[in-house]
Protein backbone atom coordinates (compact mmCIF):
# COMPACT_ATOMS: atom_id res chain seq x y z
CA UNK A 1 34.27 35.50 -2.44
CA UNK A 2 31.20 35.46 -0.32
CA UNK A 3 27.76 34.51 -0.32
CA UNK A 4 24.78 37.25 0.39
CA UNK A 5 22.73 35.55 2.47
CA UNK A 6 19.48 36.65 4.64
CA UNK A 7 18.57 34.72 7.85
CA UNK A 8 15.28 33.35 6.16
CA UNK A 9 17.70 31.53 3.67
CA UNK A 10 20.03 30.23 6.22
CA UNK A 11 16.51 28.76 8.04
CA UNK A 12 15.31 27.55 4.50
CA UNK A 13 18.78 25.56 4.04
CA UNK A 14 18.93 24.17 7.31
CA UNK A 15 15.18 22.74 6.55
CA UNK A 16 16.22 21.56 3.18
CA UNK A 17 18.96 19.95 4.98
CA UNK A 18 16.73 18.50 7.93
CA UNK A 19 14.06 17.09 4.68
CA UNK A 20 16.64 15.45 2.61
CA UNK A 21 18.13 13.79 5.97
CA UNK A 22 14.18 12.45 6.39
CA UNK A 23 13.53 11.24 2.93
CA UNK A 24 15.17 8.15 2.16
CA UNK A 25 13.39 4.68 3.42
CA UNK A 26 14.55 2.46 0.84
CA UNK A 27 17.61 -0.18 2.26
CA UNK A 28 20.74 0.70 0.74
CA UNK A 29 23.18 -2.26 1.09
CA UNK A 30 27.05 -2.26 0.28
CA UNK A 31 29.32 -5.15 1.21
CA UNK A 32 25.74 -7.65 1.66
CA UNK A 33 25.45 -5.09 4.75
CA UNK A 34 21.64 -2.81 5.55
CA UNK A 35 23.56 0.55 5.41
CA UNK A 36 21.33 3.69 6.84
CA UNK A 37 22.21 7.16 6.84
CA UNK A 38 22.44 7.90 10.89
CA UNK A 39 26.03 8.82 10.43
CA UNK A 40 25.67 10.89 8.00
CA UNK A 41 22.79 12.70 9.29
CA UNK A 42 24.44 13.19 12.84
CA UNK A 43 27.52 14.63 10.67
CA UNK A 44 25.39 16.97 8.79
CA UNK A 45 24.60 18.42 12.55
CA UNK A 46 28.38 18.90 13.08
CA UNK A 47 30.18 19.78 10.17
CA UNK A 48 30.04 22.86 8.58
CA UNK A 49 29.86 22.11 4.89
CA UNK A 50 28.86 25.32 3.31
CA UNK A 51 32.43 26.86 5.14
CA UNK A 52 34.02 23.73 3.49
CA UNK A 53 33.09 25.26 -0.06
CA UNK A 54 33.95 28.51 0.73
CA UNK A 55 37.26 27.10 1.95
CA UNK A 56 37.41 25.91 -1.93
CA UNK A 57 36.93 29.07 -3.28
CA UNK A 58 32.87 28.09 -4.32
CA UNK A 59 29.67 29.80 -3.41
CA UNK A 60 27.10 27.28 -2.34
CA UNK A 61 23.76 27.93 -2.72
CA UNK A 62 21.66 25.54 -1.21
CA UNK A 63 21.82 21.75 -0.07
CA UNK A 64 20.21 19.41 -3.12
CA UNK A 65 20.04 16.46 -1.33
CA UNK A 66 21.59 13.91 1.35
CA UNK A 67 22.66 10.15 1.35
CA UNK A 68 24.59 7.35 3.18
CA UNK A 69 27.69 9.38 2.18
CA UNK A 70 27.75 12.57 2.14
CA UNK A 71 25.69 15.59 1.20
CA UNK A 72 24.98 17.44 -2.29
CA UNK A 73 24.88 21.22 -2.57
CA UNK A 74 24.28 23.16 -5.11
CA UNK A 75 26.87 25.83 -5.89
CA UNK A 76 28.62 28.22 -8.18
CA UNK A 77 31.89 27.59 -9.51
CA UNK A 78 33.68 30.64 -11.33
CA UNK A 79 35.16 27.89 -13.41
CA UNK A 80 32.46 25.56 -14.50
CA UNK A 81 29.77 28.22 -13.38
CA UNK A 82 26.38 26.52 -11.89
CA UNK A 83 27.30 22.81 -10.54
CA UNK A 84 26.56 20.61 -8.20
CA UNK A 85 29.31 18.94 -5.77
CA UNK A 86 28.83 15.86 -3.68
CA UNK A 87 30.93 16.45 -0.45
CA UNK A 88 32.10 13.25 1.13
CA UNK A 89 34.47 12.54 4.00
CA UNK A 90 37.77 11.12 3.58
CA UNK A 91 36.88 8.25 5.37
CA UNK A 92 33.91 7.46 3.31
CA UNK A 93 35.23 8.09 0.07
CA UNK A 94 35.75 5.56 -1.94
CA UNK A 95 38.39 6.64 -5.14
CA UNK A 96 36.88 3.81 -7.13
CA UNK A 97 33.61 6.01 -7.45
CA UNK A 98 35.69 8.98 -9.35
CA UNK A 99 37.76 6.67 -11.00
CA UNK A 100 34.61 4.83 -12.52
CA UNK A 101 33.19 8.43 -13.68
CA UNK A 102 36.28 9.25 -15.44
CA UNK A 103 36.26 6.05 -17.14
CA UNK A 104 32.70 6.39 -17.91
CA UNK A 105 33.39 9.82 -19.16
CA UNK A 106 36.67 8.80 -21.17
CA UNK A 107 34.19 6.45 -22.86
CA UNK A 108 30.58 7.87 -23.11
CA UNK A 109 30.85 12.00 -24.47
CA UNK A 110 28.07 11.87 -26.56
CA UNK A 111 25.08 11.45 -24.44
CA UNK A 112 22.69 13.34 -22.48
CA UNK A 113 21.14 10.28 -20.49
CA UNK A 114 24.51 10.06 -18.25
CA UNK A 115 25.42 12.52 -15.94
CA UNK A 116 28.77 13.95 -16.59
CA UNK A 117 31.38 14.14 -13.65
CA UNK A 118 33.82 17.28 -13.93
CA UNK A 119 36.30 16.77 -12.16
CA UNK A 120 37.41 15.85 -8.32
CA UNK A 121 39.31 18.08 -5.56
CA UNK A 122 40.44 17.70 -2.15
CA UNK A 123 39.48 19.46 0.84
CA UNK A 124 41.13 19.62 4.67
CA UNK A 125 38.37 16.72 5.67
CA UNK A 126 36.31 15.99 2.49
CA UNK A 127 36.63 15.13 -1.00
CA UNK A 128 34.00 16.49 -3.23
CA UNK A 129 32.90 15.52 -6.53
CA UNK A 130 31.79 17.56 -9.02
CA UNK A 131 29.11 17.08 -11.72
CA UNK A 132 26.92 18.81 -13.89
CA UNK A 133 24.03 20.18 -11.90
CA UNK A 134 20.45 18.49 -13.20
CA UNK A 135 17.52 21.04 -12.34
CA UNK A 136 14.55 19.38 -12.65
CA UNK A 137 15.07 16.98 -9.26
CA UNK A 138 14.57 13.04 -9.64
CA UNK A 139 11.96 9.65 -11.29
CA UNK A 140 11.09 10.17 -7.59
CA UNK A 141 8.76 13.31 -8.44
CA UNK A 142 6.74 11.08 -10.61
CA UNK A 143 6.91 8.44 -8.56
CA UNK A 144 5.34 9.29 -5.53
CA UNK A 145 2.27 11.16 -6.42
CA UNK A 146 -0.07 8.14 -7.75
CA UNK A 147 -2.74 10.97 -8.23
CA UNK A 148 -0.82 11.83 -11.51
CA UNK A 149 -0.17 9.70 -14.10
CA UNK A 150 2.09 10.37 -17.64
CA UNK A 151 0.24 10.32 -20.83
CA UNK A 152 1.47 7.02 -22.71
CA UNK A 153 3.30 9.18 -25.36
CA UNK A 154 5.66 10.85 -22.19
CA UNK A 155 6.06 7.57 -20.63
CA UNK A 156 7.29 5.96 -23.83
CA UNK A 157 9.68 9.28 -24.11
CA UNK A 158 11.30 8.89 -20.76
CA UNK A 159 11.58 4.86 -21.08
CA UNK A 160 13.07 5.48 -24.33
CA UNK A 161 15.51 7.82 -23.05
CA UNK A 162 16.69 5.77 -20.05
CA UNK A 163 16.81 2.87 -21.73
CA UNK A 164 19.17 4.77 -24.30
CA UNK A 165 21.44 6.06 -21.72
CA UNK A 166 21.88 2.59 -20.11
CA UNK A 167 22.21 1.12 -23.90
CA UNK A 168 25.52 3.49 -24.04
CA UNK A 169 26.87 2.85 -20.60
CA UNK A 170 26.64 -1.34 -21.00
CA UNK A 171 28.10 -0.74 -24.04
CA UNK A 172 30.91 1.39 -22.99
CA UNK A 173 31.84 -1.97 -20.89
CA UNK A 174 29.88 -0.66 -17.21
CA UNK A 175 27.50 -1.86 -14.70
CA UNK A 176 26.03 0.75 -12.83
CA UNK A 177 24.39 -1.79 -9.69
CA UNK A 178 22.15 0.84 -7.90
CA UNK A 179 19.85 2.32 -11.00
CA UNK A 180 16.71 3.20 -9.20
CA UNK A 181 14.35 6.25 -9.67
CA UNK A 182 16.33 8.75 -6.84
CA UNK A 183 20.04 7.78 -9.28
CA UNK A 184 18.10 8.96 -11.95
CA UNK A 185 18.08 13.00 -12.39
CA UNK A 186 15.82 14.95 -14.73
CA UNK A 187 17.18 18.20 -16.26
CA UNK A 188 16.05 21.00 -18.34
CA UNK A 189 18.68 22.66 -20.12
CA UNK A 190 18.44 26.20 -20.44
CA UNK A 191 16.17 27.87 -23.23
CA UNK A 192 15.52 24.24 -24.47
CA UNK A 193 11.54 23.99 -22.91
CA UNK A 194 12.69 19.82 -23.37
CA UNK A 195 13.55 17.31 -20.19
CA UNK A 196 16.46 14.99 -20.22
CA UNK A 197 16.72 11.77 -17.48
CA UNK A 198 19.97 11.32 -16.74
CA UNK A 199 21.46 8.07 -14.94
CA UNK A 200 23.67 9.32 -12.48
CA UNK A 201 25.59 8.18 -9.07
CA UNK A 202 28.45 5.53 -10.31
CA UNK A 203 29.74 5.04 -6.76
CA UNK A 204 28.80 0.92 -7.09
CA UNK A 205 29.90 1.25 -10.76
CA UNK A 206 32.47 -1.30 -12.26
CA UNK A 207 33.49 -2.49 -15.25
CA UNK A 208 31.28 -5.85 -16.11
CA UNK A 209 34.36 -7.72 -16.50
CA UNK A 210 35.74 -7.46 -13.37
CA UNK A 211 32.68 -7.99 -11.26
CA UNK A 212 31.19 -11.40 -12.73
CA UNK A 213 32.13 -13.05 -9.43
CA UNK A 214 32.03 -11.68 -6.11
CA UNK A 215 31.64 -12.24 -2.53
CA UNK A 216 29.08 -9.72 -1.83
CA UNK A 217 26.43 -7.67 -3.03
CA UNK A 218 25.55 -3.90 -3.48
CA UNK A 219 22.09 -1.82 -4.51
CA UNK A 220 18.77 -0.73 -2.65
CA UNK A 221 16.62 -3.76 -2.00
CA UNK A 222 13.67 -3.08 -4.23
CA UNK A 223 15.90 -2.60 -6.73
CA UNK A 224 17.91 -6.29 -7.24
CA UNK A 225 17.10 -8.61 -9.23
CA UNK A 226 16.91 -11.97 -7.57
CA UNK A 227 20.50 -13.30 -8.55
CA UNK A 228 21.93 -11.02 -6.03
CA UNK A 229 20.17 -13.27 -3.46
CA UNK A 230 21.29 -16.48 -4.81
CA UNK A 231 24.84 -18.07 -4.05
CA UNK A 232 27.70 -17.84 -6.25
CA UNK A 233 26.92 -14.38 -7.00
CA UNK A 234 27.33 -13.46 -9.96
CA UNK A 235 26.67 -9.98 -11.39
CA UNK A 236 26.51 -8.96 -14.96
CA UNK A 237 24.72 -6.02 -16.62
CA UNK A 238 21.69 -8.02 -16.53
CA UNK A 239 20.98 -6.70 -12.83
CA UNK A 240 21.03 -3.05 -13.95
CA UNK A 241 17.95 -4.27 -17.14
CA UNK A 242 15.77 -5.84 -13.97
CA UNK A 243 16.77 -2.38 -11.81
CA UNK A 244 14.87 -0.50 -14.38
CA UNK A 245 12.29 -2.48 -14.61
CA UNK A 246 11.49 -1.83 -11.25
CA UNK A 247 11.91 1.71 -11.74
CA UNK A 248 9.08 1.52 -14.81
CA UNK A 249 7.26 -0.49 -12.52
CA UNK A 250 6.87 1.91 -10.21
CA UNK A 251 6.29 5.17 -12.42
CA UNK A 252 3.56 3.84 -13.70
CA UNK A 253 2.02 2.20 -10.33
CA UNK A 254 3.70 4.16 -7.83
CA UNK A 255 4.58 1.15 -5.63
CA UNK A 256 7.50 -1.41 -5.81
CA UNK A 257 6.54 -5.41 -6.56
CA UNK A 258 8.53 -6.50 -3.51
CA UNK A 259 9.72 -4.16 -0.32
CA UNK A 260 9.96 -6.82 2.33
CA UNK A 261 12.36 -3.92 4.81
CA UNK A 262 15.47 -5.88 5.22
CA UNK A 263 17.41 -8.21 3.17
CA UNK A 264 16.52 -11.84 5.12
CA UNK A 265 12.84 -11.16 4.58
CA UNK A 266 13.08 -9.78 0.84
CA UNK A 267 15.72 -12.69 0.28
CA UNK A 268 13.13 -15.03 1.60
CA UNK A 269 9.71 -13.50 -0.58
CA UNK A 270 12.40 -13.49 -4.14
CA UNK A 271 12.62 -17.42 -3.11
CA UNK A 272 9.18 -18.10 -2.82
CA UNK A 273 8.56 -16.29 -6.38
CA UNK A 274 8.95 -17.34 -9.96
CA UNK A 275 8.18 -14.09 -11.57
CA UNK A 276 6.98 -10.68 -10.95
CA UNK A 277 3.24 -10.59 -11.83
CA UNK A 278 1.32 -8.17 -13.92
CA UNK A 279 -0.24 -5.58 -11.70
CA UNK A 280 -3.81 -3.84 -11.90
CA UNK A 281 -3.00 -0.66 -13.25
CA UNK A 282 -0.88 -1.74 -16.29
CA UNK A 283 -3.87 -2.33 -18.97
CA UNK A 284 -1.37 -1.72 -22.10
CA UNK A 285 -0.29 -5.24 -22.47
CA UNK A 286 2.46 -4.65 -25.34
CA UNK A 287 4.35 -2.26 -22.33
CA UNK A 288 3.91 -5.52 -19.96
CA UNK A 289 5.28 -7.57 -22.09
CA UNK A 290 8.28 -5.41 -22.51
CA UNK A 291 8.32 -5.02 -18.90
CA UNK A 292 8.19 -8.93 -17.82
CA UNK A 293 10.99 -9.46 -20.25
CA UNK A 294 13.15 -6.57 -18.33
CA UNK A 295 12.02 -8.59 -14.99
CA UNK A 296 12.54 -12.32 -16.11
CA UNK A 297 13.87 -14.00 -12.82
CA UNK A 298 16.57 -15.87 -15.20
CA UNK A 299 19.11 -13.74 -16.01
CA UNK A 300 20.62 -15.39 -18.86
CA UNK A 301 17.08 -14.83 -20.44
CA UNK A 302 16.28 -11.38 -19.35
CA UNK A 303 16.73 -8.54 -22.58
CA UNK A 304 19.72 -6.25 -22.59
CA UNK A 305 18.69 -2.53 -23.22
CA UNK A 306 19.73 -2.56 -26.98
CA UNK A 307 17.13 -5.68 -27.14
CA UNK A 308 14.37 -3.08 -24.95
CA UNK A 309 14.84 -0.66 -27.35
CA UNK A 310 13.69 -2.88 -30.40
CA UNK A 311 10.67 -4.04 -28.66
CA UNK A 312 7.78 -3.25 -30.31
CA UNK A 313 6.53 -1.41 -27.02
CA UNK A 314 8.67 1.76 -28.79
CA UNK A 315 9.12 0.51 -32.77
CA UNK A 316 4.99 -0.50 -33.97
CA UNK A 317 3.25 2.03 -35.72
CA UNK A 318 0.69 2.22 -32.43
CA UNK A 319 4.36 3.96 -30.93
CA UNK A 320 5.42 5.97 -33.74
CA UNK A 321 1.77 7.61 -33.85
CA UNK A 322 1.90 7.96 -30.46
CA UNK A 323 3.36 11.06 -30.42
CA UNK A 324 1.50 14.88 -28.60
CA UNK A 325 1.55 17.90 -30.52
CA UNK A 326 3.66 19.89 -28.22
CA UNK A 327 6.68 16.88 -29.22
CA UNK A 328 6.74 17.23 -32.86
CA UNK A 329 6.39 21.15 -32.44
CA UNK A 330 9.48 20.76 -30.32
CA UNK A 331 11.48 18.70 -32.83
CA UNK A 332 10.63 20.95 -35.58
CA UNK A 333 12.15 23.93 -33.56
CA UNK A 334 15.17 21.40 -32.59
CA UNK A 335 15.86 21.03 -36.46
CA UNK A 336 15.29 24.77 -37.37
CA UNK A 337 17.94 25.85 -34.55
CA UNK A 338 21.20 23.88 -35.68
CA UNK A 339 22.52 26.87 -36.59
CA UNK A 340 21.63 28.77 -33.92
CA UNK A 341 22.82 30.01 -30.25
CA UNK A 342 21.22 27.00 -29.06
CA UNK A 343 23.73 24.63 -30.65
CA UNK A 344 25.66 25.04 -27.64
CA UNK A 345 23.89 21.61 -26.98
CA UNK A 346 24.94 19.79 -29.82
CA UNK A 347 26.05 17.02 -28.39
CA UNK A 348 22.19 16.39 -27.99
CA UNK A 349 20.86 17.13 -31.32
CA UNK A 350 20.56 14.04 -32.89
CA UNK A 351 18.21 13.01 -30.05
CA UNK A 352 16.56 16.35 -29.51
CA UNK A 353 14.89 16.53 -33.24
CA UNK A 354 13.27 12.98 -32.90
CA UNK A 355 9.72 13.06 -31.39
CA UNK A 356 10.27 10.24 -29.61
CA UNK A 357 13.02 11.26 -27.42
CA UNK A 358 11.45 14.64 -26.69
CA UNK A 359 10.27 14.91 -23.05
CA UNK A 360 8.33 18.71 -22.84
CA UNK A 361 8.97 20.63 -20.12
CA UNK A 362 5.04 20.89 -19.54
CA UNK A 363 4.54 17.39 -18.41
CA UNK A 364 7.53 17.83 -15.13
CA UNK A 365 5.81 20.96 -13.93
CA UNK A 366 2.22 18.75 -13.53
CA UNK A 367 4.51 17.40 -10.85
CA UNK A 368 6.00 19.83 -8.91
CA UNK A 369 4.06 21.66 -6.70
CA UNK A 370 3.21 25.47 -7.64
CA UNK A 371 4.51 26.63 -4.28
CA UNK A 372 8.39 25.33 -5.08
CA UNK A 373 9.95 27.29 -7.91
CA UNK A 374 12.95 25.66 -9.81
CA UNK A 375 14.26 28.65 -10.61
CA UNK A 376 17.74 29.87 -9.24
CA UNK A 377 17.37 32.73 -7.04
CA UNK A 378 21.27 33.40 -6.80
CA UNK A 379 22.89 36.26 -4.79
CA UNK A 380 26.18 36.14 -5.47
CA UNK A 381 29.53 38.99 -4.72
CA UNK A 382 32.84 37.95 -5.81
């Protein structure tokens, strides 16, 4: 099996490589530890990871993205087809990650919001995870372009459908600990013209019960809520509802509330705060008040997702009105197609004919710029 590939593309991969290893400037901590990603970008220099997939029989296609540990290509799998696989050395992997995702997928089948894992398989130096390849890159695209803002009616959609996928995984018995807007994926399935978020990376995830207590912490520092800076720690799926309120947060404003750059300073600024004040560019106060509730500094008080999801923010007539053309044309189409080839995605139906949920495919490409194509241009000889 081999890969046809042209000396432009081997320079393009080696930049998309040399980009993702650039991106990150958020503080990821595990084990109440800064962690950066110097290791793993000097080990993207030295290890041949393309020749590692090849060595598995797989045809990778190009590198998706790169973290604290390990690297994400893209790649084509005669078995599962188009996937992506998260390659990770043996002395970074941590089992508990795969073991959470096949918990998570014993217990959560029916819904598009969380990623699904495939399965797990061992190479000489690596172990590499595979999952179902999202096409439509991260929150992060939104994110960081403050020149483009979502209508209110898109907005709504993609709250509604995070907050739907984290409803499902809290009540499946799961905290995730690191939501933030690069763990959550946006994908287009095929021939469906509609954009699903998916929560994804469950490498800090546990089961709630066993984590109530601990010695140390795990997240990215914008990200956790200000329990994780208090002592005893204790963590319950309350730190995931104030995660995504962060993430909202900074959709709509394209900044975070706090970033103090390490975790004495941003311990110290949490301290000195009682709550997380309304910012400028949030006018609609019905969506702050949803939003203050997700970022209550009290725990105990803050709203689960189930709670979010009754808010009035996504249940008053304002919200059900609130609702574009190109949505309801969409959900018509959704509920004229049950029967047909595209009820290969059944398992999404029931959210796909309900305006609310629906997430066009025309409001992602505002953000991507028109010289990237998300296309697959895939030479492939087996």
């Amino acid at each position: 099996m081999k890969s046809e590939e042209t000396e432009p593309e081997k320079q393009h991969q080696q930049d998309e490589v040399l980009k993702t290893e650039q991106n990150s400037q958020e503080q990821i901590v595990e084990d109440g530890q800064s962690n950066t990603s110097s290791d793993s970008s000097q080990l993207s220099v030295h290890i041949d990871y393309e020749e590692i997939l090849r060595q598995q029989q797989l045809v990778p296609i190009r590198p998706l993205g790169h973290g604290a540990f390990g690297i994400v290509y893209l790649v084509y799998d005669r078995k599962y087809g188009i996937v992506a696989n998260k390659i990770i050395l043996k002395k970074k992997y941590d089992k508990k990650e795969w073991e959470a995702a096949v918990n998570i997928h014993e217990k959560i089948q029916q819904c598009p919001f969380i990623m699904n894992h495939i399965h797990q398989q061992d190479a000489d130096m690596c172990s590499i995870l595979v999952t179902e390849y999202s096409n439509m890159k991260t929150l992060e695209i939104i994110a960081k372009q403050p020149p483009i803002s979502l209508p209110s009616c898109i907005l709504r959609t993609l709250m509604n459908q995070i907050l739907e996928g984290m409803r499902v995984f809290h009540e499946a018995g799961f905290v995730h600990r690191d939501i933030k807007c690069d763990n959550i994926l946006l994908h287009c399935p095929p021939g469906s013209q509609i954009i699903h978020a998916k929560i994804s990376d469950f490498g800090f995830a546990k089961q709630e019960d066993l984590i109530h207590e601990q010695t140390y912490f795990a997240g990215t520092l914008p990200y956790m809520g200000p329990e994780l800076f208090r002592l005893p720690l204790f963590v319950t799926q309350k730190v995931d509802i104030y995660a995504l309120g962060i993430t909202f947060y900074k959709l709509i404003t394209h900044k975070y509330p706090v970033n103090e750059g390490n975790i004495k300073e941003q311990q110290k600024k949490m301290a000195q705060m009682k709550c997380i004040d309304r910012p400028s560019e949030i006018q609609d106060y019905i969506l702050w008040d949803l939003l203050s509730k997700m970022l209550e500094f009290d725990p105990i008080k803050r709203i689960t997702a189930a709670q979010a999801l009754q808010h009035q923010y996504f249940t008053s007539s304002e919200a059900e009105n609130d609702i574009s053309k190109e949505q309801q044309q969409l959900a018509d189409q959704e509920q004229d197609s049950e029967d047909s080839n595209y009820s290969i995605y059944q398992r999404t139906l029931k959210y796909d004919s309900i305006p609310s949920f629906i997430f066009p495919e025309s409001e992602i490409q505002k953000f991507i710029p028109k010289n990237i194509s998300n296309k697959l241009d895939i030479r492939i000889s087996l």
